[in-house]
PDB file of N, CA and C in Angstrom:
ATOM      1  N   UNK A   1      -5.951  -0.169  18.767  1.00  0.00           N
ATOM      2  CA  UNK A   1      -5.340  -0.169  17.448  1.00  0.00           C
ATOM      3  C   UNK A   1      -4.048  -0.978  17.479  1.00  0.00           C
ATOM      4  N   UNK A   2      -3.527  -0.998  18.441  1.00  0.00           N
ATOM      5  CA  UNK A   2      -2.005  -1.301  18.516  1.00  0.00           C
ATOM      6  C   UNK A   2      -2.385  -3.173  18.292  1.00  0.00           C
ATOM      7  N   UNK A   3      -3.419  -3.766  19.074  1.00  0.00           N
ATOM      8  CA  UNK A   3      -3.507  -4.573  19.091  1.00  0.00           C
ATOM      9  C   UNK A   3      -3.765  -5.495  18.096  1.00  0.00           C
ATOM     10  N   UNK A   4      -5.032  -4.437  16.894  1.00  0.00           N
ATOM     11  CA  UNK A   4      -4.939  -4.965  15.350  1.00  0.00           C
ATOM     12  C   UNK A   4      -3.654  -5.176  14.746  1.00  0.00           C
ATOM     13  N   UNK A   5      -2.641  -4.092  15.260  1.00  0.00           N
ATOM     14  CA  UNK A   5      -1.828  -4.229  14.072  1.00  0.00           C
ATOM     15  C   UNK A   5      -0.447  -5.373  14.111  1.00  0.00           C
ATOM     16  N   UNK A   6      -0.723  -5.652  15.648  1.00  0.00           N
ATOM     17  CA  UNK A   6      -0.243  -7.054  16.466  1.00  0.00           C
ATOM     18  C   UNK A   6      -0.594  -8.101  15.439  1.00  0.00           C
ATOM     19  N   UNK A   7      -1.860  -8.034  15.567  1.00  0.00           N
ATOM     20  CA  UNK A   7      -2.389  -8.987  14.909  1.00  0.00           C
ATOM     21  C   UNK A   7      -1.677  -9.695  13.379  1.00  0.00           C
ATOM     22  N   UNK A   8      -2.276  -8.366  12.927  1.00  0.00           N
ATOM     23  CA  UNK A   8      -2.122  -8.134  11.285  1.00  0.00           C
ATOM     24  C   UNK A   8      -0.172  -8.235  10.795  1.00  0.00           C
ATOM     25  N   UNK A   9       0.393  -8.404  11.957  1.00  0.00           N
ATOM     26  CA  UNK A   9       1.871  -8.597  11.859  1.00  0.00           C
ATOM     27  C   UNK A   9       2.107  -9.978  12.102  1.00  0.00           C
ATOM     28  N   UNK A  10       1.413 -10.562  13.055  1.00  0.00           N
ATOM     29  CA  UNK A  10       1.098 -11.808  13.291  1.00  0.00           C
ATOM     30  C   UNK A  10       1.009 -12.918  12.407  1.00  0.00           C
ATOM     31  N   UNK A  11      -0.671 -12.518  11.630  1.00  0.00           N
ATOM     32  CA  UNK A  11      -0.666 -13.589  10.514  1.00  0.00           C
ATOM     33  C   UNK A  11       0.117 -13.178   9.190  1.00  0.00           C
ATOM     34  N   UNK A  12       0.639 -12.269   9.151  1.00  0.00           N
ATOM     35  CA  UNK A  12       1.387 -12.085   8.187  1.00  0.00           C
ATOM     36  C   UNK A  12       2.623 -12.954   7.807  1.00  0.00           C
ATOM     37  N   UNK A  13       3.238 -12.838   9.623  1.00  0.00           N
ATOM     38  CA  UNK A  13       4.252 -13.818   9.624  1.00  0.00           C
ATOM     39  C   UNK A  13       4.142 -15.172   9.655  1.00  0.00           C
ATOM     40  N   UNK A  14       2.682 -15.517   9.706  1.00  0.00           N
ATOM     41  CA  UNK A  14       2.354 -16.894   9.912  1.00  0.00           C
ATOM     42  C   UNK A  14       2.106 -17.470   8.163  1.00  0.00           C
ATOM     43  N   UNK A  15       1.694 -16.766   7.421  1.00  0.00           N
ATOM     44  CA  UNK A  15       1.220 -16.852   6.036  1.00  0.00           C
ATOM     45  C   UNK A  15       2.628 -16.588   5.181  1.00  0.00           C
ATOM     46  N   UNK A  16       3.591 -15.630   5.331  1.00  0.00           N
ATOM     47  CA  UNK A  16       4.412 -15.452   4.332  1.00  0.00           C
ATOM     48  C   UNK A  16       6.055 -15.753   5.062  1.00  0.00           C
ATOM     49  N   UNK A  17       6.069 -16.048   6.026  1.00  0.00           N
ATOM     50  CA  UNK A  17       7.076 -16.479   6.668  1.00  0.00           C
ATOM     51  C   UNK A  17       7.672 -14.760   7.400  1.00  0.00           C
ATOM     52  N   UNK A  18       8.772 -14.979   8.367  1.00  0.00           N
ATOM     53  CA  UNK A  18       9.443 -14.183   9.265  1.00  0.00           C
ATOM     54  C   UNK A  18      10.311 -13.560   8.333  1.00  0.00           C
ATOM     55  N   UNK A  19      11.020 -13.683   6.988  1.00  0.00           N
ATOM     56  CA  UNK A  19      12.653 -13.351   7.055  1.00  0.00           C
ATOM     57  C   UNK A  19      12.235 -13.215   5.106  1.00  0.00           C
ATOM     58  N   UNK A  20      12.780 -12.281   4.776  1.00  0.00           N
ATOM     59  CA  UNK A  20      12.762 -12.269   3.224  1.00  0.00           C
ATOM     60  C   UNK A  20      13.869 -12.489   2.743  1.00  0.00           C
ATOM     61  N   UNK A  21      13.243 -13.341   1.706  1.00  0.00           N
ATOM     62  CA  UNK A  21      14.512 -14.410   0.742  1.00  0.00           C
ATOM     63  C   UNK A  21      15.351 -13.885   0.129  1.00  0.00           C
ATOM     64  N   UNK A  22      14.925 -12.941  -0.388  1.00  0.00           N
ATOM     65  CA  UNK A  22      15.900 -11.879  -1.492  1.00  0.00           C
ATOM     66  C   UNK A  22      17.148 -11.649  -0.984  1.00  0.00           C
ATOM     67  N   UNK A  23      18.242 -10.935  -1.194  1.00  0.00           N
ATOM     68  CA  UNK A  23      19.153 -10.455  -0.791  1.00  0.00           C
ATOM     69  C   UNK A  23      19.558  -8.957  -0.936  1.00  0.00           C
ATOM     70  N   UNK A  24      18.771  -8.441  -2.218  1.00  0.00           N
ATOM     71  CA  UNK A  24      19.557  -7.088  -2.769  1.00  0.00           C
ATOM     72  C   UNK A  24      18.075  -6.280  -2.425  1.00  0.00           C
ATOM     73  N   UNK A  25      18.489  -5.113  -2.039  1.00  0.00           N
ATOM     74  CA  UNK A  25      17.123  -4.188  -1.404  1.00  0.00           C
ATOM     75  C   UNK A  25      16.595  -3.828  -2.508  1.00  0.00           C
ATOM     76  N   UNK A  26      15.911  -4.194  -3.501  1.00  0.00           N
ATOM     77  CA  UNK A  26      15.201  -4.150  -4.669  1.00  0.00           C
ATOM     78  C   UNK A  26      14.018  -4.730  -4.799  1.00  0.00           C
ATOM     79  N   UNK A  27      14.975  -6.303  -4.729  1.00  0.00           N
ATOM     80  CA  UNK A  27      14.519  -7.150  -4.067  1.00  0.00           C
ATOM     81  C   UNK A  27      13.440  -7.517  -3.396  1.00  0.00           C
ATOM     82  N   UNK A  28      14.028  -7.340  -2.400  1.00  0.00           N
ATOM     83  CA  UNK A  28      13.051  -6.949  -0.881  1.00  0.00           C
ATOM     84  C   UNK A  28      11.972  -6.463  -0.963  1.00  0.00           C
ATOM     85  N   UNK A  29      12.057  -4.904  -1.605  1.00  0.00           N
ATOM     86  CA  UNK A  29      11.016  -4.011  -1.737  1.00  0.00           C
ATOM     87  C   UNK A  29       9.878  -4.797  -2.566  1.00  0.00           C
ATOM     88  N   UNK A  30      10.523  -5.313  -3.254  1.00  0.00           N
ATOM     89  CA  UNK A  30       9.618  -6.168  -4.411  1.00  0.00           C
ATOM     90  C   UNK A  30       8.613  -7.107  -3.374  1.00  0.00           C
ATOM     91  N   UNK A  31       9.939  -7.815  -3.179  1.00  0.00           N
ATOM     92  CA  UNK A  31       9.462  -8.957  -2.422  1.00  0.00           C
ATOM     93  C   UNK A  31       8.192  -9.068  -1.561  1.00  0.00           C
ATOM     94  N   UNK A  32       8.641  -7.691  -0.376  1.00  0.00           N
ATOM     95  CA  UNK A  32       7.657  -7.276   0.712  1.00  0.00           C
ATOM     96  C   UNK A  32       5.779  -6.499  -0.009  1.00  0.00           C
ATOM     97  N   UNK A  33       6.590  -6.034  -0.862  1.00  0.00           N
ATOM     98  CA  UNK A  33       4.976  -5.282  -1.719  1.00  0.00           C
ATOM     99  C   UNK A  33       3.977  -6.784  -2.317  1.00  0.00           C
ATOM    100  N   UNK A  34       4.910  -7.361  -2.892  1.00  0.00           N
ATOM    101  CA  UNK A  34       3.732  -8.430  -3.230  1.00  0.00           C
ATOM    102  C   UNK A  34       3.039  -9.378  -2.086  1.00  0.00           C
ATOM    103  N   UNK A  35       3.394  -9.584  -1.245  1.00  0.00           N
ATOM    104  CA  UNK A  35       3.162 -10.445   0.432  1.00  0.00           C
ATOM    105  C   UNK A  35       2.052  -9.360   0.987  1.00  0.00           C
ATOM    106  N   UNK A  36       2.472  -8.122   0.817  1.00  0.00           N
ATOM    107  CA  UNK A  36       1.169  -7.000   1.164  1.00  0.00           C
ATOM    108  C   UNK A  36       0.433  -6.753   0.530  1.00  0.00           C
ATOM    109  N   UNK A  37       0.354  -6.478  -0.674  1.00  0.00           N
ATOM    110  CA  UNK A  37      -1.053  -7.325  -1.853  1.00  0.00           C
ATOM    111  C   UNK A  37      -1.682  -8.326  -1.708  1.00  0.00           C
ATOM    112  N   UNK A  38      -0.911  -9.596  -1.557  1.00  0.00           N
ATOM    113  CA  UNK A  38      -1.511 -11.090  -0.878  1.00  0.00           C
ATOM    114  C   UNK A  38      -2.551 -10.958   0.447  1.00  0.00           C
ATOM    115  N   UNK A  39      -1.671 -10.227   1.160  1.00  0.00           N
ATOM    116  CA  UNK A  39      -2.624  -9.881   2.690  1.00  0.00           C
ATOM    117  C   UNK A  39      -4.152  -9.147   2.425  1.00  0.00           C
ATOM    118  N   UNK A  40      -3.369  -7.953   1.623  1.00  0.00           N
ATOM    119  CA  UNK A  40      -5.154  -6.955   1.947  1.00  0.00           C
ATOM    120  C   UNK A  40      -5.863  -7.717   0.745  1.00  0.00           C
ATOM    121  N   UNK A  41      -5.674  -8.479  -0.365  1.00  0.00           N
ATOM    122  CA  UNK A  41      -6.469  -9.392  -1.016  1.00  0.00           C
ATOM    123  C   UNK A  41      -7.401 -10.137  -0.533  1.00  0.00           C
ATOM    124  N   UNK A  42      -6.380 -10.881   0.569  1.00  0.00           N
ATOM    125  CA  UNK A  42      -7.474 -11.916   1.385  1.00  0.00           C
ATOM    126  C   UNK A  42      -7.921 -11.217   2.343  1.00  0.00           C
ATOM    127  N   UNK A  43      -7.512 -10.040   2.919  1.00  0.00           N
ATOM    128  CA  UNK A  43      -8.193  -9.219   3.796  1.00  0.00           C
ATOM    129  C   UNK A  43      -9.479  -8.987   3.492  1.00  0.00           C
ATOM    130  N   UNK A  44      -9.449  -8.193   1.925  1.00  0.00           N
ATOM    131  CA  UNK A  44     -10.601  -7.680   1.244  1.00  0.00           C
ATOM    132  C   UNK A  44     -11.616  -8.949   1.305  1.00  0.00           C
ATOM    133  N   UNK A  45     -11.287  -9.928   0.854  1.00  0.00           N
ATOM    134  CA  UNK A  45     -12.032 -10.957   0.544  1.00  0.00           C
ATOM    135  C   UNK A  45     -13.159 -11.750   1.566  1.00  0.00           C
ATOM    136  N   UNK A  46     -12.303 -11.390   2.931  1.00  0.00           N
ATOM    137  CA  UNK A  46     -13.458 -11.381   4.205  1.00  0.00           C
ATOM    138  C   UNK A  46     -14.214 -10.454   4.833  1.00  0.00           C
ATOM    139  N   UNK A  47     -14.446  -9.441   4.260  1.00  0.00           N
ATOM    140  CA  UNK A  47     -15.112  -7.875   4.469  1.00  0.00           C
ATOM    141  C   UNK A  47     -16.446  -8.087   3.496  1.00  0.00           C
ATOM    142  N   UNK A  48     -17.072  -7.839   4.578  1.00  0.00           N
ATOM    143  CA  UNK A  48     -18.747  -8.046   3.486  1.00  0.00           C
ATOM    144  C   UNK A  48     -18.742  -6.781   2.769  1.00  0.00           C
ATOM    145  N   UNK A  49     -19.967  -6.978   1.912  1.00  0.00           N
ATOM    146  CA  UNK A  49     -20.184  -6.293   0.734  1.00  0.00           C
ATOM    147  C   UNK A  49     -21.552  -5.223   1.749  1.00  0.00           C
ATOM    148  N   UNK A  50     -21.573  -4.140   1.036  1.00  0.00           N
ATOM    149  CA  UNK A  50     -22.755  -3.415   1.691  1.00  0.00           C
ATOM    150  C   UNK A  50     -23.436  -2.834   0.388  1.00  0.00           C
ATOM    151  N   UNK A  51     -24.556  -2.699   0.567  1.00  0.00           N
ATOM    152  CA  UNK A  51     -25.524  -2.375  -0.740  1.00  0.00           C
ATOM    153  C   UNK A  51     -26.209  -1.058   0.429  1.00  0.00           C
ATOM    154  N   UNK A  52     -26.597  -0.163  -0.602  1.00  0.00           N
ATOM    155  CA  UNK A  52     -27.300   1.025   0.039  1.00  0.00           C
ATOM    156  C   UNK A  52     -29.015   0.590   0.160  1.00  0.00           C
ATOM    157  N   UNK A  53     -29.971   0.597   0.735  1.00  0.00           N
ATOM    158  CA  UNK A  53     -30.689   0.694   1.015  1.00  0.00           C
ATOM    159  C   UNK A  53     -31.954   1.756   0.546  1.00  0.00           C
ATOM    160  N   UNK A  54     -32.500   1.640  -0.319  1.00  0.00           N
ATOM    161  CA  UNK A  54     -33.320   3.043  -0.806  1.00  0.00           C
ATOM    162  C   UNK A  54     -34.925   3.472  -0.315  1.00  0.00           C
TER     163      UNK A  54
END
């Protein structure tokens, strides 16, 4: 697990950069929530679809 989340810290920083622009912790919070929407978006977006089988 530790190693996913290596990961998942990884391209994060590779996609939205190291250091947030903002200045005022509002900001930030803002800032950081939308970059983590962006992620599990495109996360979601490479996760196949599964259909049930009857």
């Amino acid at each position: 697990i530790r190693s996913l989340a290596e990961t998942a810290m990884y391209r994060f920083k590779q996609l939205m950069g190291d250091k947030l622009k903002s200045r005022q912790f509002n900001s930030q919070h803002t800032e950081t929530m939308i970059k983590v929407k962006a992620i599990n978006k495109m996360t979601g977006l490479g996760m196949p679809k599964y259909q049930q089988q009857s």
